[in-house]
Protein backbone atom coordinates (compact mmCIF):
# COMPACT_ATOMS: atom_id res chain seq x y z
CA UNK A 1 106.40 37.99 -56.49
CA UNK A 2 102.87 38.65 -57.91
CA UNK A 3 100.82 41.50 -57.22
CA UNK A 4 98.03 41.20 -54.74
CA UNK A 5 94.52 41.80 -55.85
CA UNK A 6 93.29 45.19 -54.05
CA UNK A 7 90.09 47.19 -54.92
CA UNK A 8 92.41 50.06 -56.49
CA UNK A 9 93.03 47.63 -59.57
CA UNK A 10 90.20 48.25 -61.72
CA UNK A 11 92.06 46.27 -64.47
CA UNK A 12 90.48 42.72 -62.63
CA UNK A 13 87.32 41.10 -64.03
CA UNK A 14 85.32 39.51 -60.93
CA UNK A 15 83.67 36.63 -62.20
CA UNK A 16 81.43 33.83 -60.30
CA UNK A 17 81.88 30.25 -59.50
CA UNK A 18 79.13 30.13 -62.08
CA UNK A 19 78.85 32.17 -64.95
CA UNK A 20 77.15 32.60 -68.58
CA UNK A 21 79.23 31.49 -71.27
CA UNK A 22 78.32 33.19 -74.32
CA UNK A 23 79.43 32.06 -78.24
CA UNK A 24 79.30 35.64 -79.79
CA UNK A 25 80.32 33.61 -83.46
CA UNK A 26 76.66 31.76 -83.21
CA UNK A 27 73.77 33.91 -82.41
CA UNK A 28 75.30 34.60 -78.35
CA UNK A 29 74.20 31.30 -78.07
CA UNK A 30 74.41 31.20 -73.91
CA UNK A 31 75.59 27.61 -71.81
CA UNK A 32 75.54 28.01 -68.24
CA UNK A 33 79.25 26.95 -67.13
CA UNK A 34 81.29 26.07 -63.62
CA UNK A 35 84.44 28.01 -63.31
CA UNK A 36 86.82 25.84 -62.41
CA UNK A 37 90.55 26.90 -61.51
CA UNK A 38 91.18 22.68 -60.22
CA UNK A 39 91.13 21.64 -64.25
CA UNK A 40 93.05 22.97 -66.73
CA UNK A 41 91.19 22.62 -69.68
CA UNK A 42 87.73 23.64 -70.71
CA UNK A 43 85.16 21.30 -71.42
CA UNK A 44 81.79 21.29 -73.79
CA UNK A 45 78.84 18.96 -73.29
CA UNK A 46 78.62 17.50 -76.85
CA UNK A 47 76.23 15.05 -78.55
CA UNK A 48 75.51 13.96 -82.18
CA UNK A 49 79.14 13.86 -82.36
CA UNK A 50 80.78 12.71 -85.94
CA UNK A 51 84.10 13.22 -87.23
CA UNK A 52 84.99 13.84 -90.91
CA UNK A 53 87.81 15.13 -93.50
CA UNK A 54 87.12 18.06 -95.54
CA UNK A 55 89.79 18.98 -98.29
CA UNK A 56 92.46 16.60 -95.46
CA UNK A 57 91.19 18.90 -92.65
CA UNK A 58 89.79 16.93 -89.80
CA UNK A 59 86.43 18.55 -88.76
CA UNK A 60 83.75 17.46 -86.09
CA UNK A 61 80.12 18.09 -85.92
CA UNK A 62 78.12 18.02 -82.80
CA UNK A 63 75.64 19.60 -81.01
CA UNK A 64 74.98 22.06 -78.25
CA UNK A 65 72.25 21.84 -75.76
CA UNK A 66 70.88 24.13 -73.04
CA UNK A 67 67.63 23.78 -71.52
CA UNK A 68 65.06 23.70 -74.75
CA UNK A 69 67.86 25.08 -77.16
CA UNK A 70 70.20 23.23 -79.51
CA UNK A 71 73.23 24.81 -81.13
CA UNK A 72 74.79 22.64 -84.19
CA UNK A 73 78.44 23.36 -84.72
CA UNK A 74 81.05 22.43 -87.39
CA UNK A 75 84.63 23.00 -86.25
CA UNK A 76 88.32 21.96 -86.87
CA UNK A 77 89.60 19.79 -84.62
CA UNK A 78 93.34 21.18 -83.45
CA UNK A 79 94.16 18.72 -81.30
CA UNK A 80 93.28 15.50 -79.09
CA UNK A 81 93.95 15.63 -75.32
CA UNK A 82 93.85 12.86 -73.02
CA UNK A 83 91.73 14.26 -69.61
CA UNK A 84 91.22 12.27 -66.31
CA UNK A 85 87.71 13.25 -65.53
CA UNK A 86 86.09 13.89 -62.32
CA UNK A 87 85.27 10.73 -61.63
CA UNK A 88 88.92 9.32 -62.22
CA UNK A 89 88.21 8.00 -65.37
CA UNK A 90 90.62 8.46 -68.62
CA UNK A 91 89.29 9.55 -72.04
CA UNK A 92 90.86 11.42 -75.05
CA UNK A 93 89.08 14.11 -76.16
CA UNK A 94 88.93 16.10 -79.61
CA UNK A 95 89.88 20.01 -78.72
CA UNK A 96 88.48 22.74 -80.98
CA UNK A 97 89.29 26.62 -80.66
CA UNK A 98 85.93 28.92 -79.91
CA UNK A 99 85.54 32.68 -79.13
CA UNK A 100 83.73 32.57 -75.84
CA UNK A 101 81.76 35.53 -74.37
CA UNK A 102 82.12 36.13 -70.81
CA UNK A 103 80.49 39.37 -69.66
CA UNK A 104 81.87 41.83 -71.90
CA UNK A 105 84.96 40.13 -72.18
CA UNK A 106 85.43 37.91 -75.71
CA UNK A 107 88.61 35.59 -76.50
CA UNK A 108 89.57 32.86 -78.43
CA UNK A 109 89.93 29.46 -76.10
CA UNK A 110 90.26 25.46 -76.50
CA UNK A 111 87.55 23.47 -75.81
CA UNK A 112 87.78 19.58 -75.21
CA UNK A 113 84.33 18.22 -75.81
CA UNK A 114 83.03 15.17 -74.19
CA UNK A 115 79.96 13.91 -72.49
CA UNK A 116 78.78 15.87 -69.14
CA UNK A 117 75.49 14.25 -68.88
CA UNK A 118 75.94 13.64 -65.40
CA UNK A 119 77.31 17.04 -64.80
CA UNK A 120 74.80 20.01 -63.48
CA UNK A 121 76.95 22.50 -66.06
CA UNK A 122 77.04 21.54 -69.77
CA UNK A 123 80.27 23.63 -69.70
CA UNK A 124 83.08 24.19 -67.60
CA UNK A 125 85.89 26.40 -67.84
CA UNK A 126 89.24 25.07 -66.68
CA UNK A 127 92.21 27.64 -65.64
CA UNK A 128 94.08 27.84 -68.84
CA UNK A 129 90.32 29.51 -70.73
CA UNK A 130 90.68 32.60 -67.70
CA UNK A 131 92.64 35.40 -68.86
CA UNK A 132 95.39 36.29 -66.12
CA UNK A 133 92.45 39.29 -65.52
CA UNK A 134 89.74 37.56 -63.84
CA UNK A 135 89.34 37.28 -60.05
CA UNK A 136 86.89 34.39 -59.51
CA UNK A 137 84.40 34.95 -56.04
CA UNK A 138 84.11 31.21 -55.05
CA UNK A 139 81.13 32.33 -53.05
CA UNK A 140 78.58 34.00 -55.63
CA UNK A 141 77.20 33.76 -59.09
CA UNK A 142 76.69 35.33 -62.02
CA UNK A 143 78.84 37.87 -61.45
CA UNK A 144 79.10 38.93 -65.40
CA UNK A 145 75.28 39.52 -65.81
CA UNK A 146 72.05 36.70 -65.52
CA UNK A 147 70.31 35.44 -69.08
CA UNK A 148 66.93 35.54 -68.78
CA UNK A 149 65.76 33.45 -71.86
CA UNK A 150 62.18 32.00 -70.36
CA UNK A 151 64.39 30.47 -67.35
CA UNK A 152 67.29 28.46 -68.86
């Protein structure tokens, strides 16, 4: 039987339905992302997207974008996942492996990237990127600290 959450437990990182993801491996490059427990993986708002071998490793470019900022990123791709998207759609998506930066808390997670144009959050992070210590407050925001870079 699990453990309930109680305020004794200081070991539980509250985070927001929203939060600031940062990528501590480029810059703390921050994308505002949607915490969301309903999908299982983590997705990435990608564009420029163009995969290529390097010494028989396959590798994918793309790029990043929040607000007036863009992030270009070269990584390996580790896998492909098929995802049914929110709007019941199928797709298979390249997955990479990122350090993400939430709060103070940093970890290694897989990313599927894909187009979220018509998505408010260029990220979202699905249940199986949330460490077994984070307590997500469906009901606030930014519970990890706000960016302030001239109003992303």
């Amino acid at each position: 039987m699990a453990k309930p959450f109680t305020q004794k437990n200081k070991s539980f990182i509250p985070i927001g339905w929203r939060e600031w993801v940062i990528f501590p491996e480029h810059d703390d490059f921050p994308v505002k992302a949607k915490i969301d427990t309903g999908a299982r993986s983590s997705a990435l708002h990608a564009t420029h997207i163009k995969e290529y071998y390097n010494e028989g490793i396959l590798r994918i470019k793309f790029r990043v974008y929040q607000a007036r900022e863009f992030l270009y990123l070269d990584r390996k791709i580790i896998d492909y996942k098929n995802i049914k998207n929110s709007f019941g759609d199928s797709e298979t998506r390249p997955v990479i492996q990122m350090k993400i930066k939430i709060g103070n808390s940093i970890w290694k997670t897989d990313i599927t990237l894909t187009r979220r144009t018509r998505m408010v959050y260029p990220m979202l992070i699905g249940r199986n990127s949330l460490t077994k210590k984070h307590v997500i407050h469906s009901h606030r925001s930014y519970l990890t600290g706000n960016i302030n870079k001239n109003s992303l």
